[in-house]
C-alpha atoms as a PDB file:
ATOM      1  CA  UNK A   1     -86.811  38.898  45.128  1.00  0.00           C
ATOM      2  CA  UNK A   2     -83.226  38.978  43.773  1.00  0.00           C
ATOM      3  CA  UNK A   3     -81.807  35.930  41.740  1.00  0.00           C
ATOM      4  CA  UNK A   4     -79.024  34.108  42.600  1.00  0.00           C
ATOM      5  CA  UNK A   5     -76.081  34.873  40.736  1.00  0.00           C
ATOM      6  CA  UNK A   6     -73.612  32.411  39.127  1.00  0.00           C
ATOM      7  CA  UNK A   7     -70.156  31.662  41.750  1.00  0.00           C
ATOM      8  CA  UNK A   8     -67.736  32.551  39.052  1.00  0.00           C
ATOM      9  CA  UNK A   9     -64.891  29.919  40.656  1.00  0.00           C
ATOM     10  CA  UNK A  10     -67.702  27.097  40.329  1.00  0.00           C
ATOM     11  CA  UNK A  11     -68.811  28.292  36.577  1.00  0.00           C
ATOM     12  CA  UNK A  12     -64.589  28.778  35.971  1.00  0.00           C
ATOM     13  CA  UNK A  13     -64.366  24.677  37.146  1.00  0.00           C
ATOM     14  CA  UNK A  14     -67.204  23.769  35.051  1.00  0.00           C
ATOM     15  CA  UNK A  15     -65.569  24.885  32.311  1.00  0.00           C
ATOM     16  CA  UNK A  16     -62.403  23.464  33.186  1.00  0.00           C
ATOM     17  CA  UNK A  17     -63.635  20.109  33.932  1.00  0.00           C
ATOM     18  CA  UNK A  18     -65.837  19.855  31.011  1.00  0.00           C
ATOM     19  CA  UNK A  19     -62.709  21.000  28.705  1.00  0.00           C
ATOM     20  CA  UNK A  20     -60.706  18.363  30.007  1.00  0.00           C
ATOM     21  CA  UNK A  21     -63.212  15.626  30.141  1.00  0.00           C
ATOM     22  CA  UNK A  22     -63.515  16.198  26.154  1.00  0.00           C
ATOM     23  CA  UNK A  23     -59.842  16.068  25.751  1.00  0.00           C
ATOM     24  CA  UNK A  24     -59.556  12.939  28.021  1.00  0.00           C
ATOM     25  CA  UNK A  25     -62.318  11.186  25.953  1.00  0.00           C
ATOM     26  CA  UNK A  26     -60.407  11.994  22.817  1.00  0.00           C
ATOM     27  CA  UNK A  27     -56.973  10.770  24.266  1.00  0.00           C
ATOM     28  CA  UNK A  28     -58.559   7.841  24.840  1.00  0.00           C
ATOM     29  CA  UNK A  29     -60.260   7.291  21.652  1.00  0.00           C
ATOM     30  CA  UNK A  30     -57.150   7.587  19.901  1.00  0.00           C
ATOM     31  CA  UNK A  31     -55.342   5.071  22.148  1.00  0.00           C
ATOM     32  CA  UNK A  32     -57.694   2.496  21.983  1.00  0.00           C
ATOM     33  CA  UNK A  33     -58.314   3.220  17.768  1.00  0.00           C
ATOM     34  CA  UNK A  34     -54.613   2.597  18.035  1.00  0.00           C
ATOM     35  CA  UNK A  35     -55.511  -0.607  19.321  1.00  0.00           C
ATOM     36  CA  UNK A  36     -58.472  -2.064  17.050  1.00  0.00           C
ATOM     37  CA  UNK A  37     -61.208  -1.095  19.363  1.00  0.00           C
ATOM     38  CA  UNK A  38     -63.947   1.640  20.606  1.00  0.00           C
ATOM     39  CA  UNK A  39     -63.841   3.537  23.359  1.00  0.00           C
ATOM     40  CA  UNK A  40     -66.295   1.544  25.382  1.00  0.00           C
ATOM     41  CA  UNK A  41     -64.703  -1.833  24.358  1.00  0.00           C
ATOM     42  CA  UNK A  42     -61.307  -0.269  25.326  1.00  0.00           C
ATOM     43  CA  UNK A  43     -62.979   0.990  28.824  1.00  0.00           C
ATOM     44  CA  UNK A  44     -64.336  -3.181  29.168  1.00  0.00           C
ATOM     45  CA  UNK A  45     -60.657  -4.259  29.110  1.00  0.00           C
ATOM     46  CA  UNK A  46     -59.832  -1.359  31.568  1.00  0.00           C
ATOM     47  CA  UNK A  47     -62.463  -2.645  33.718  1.00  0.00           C
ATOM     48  CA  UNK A  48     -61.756  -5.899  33.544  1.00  0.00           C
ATOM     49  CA  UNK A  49     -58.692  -6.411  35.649  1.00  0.00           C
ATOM     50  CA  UNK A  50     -60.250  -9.620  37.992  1.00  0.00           C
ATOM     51  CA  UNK A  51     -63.350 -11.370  36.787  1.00  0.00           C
ATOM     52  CA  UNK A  52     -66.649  -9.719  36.626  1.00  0.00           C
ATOM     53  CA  UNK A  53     -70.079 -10.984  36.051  1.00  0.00           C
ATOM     54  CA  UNK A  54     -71.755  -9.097  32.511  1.00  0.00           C
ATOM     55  CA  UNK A  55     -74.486  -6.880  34.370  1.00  0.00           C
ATOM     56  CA  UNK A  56     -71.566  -5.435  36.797  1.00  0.00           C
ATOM     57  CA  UNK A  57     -69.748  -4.582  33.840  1.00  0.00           C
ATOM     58  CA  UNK A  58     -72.379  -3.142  32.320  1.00  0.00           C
ATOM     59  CA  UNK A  59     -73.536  -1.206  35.572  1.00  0.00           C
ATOM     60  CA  UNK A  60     -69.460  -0.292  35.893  1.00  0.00           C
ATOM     61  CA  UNK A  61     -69.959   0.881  31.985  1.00  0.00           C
ATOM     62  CA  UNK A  62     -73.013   2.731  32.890  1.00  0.00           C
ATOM     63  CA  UNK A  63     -74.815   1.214  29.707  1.00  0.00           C
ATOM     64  CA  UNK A  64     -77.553  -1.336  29.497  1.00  0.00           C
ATOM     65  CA  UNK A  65     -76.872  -5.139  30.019  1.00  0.00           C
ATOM     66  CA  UNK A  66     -78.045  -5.858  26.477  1.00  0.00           C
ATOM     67  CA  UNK A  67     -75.161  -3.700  25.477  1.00  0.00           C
ATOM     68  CA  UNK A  68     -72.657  -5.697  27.102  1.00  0.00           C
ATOM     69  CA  UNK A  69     -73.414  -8.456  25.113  1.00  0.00           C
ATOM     70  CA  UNK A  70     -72.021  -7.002  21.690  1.00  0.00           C
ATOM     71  CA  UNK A  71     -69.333  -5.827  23.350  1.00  0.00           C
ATOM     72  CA  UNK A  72     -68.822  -9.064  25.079  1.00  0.00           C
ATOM     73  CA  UNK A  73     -69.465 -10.900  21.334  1.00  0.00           C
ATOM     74  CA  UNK A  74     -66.268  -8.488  19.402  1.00  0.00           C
ATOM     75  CA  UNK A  75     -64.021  -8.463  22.736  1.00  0.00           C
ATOM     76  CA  UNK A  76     -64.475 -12.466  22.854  1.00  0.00           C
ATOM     77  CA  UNK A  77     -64.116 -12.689  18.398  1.00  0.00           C
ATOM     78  CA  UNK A  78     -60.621 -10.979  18.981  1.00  0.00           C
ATOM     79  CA  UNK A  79     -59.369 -13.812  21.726  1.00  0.00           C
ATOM     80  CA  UNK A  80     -59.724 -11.126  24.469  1.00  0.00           C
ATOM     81  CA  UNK A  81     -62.146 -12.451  26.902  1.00  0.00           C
ATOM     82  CA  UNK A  82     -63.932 -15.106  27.924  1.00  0.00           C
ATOM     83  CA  UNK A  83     -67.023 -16.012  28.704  1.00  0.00           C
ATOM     84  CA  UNK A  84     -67.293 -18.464  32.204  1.00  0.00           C
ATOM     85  CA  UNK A  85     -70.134 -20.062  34.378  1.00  0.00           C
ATOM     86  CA  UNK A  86     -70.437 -18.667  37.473  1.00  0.00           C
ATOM     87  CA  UNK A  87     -69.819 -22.140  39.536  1.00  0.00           C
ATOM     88  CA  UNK A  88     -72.957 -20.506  42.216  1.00  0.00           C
ATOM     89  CA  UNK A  89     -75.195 -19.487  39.955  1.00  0.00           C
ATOM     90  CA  UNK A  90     -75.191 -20.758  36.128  1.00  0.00           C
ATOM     91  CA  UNK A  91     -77.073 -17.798  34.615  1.00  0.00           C
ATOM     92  CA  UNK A  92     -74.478 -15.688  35.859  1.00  0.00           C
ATOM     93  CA  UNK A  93     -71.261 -15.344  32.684  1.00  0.00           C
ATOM     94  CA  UNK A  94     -68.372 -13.956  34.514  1.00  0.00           C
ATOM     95  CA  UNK A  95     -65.862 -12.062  31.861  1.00  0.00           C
ATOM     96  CA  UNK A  96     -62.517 -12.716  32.392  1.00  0.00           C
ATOM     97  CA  UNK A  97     -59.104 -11.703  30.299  1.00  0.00           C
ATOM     98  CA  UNK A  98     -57.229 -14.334  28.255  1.00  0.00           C
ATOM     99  CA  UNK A  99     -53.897 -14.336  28.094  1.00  0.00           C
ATOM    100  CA  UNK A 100     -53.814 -12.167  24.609  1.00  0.00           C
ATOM    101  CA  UNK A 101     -56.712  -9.398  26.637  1.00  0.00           C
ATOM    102  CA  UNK A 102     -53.949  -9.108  29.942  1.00  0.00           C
ATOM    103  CA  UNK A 103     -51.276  -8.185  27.451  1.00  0.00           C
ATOM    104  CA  UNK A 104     -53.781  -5.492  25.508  1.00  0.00           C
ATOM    105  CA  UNK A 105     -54.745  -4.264  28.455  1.00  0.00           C
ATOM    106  CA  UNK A 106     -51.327  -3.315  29.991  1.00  0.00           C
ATOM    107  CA  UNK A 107     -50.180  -2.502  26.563  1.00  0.00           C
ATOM    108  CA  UNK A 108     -53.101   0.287  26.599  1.00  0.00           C
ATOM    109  CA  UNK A 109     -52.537   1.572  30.094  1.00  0.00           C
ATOM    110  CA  UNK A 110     -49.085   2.248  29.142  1.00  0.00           C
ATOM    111  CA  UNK A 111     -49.984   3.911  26.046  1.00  0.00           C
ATOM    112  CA  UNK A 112     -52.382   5.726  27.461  1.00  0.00           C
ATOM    113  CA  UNK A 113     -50.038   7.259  30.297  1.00  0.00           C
ATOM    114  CA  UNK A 114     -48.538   9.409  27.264  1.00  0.00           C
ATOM    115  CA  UNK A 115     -49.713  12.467  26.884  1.00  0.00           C
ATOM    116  CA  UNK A 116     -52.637  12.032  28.990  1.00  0.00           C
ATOM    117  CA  UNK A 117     -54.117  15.258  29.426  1.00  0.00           C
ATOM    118  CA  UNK A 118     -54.600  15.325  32.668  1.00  0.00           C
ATOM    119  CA  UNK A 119     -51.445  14.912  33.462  1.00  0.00           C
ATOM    120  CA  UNK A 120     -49.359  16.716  30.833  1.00  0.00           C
ATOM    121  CA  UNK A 121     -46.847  19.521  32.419  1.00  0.00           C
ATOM    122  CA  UNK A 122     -47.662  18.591  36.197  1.00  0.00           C
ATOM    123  CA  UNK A 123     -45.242  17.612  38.565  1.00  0.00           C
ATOM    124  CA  UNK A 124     -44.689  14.241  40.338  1.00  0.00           C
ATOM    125  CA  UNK A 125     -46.039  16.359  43.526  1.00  0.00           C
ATOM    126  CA  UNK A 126     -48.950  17.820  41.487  1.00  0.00           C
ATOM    127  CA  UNK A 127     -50.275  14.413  40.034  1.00  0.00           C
ATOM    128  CA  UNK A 128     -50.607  13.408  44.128  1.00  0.00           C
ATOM    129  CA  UNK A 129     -52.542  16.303  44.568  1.00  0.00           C
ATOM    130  CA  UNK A 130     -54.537  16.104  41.504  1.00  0.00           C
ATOM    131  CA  UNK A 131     -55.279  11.825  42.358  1.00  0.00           C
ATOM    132  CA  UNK A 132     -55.919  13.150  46.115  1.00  0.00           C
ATOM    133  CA  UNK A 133     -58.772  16.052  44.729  1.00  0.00           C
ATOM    134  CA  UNK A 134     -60.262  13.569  42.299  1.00  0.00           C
ATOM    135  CA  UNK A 135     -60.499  11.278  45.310  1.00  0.00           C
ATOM    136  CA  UNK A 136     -62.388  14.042  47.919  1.00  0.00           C
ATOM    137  CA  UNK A 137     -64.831  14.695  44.919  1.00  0.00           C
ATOM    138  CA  UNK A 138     -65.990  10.731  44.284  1.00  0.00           C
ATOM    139  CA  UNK A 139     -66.239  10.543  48.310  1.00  0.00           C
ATOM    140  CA  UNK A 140     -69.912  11.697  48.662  1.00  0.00           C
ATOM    141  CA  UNK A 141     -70.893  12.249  44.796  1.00  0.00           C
ATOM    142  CA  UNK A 142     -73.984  10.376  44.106  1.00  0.00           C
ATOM    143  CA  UNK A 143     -73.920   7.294  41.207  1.00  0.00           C
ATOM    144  CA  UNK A 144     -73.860   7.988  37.915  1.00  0.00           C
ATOM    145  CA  UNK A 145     -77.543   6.783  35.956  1.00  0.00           C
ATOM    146  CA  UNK A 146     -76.982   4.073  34.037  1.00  0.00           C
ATOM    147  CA  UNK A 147     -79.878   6.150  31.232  1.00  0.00           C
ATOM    148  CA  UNK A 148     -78.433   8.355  29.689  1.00  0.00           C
ATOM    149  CA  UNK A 149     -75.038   7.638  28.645  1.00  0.00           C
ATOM    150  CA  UNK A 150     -73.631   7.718  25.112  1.00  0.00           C
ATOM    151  CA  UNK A 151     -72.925   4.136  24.006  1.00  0.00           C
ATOM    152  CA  UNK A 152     -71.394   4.612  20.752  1.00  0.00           C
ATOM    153  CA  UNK A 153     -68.037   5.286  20.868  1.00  0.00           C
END
């Protein structure tokens, strides 16, 4: 019996991908430090372009519900959401951007534009190719667990 041996374009990707998810996640703690908030709050406001009950952000988030609720709690503190009733089903609090949280949020997507790693050095043309890869590789991945995911930062 002979064992398999590693495809070394695949194990050349991995190492690729995993390099430039670690930069990506450190762009973007910087940008939203430069902002007042964590990562994850910073990734709420992303989210949070139209209204969405707590446990979808949460699921969205890929941490537990309980979680959301802290985050909910510091976002809300800082006048950048709101909580509000669901009108079909009042145990349901839909978050939803205040005035002060749309003009973050844009504010942070522009910011984080600069010098995003992913992007840094490509071409107009390459970017469309890059969005269109990223795009073939979410068609038939399966979900994310919602377990094991670093909530901290």
């Amino acid at each position: 019996m002979t064992a398999a041996t590693p495809n070394k374009v695949t194990q050349e990707i991995i190492g690729l991908v995993v390099d430039l998810v670690e930069r990506m996640h450190a762009h973007f703690a910087d940008v939203t430090a430069g902002f007042g908030l964590t990562s994850i709050e910073g990734r709420a406001l992303f989210v949070l372009e139209e209204p969405l009950p707590m446990g979808e952000l949460a699921n969205t988030l890929r941490c537990d519900a309980s979680y959301i609720t802290g985050i909910t709690d510091r976002l809300e503190e800082q006048g950048l959401v709101e909580r509000q009733v669901y009108a079909n089903d009042r145990r349901v609090k839909h978050l939803v951007l205040t005035s002060k949280g749309k003009q973050l949020r844009e504010a942070m997507l522009l910011r984080t534009e600069q010098g995003l790693p992913a992007t840094t050095g490509l071409t107009s043309e390459q970017c469309f190719a890059l969005r269109d890869l990223l795009r073939v590789t979410q068609q038939d991945s399966p979900a994310v667990p919602t377990g094991n995911v670093d909530t901290t930062g």
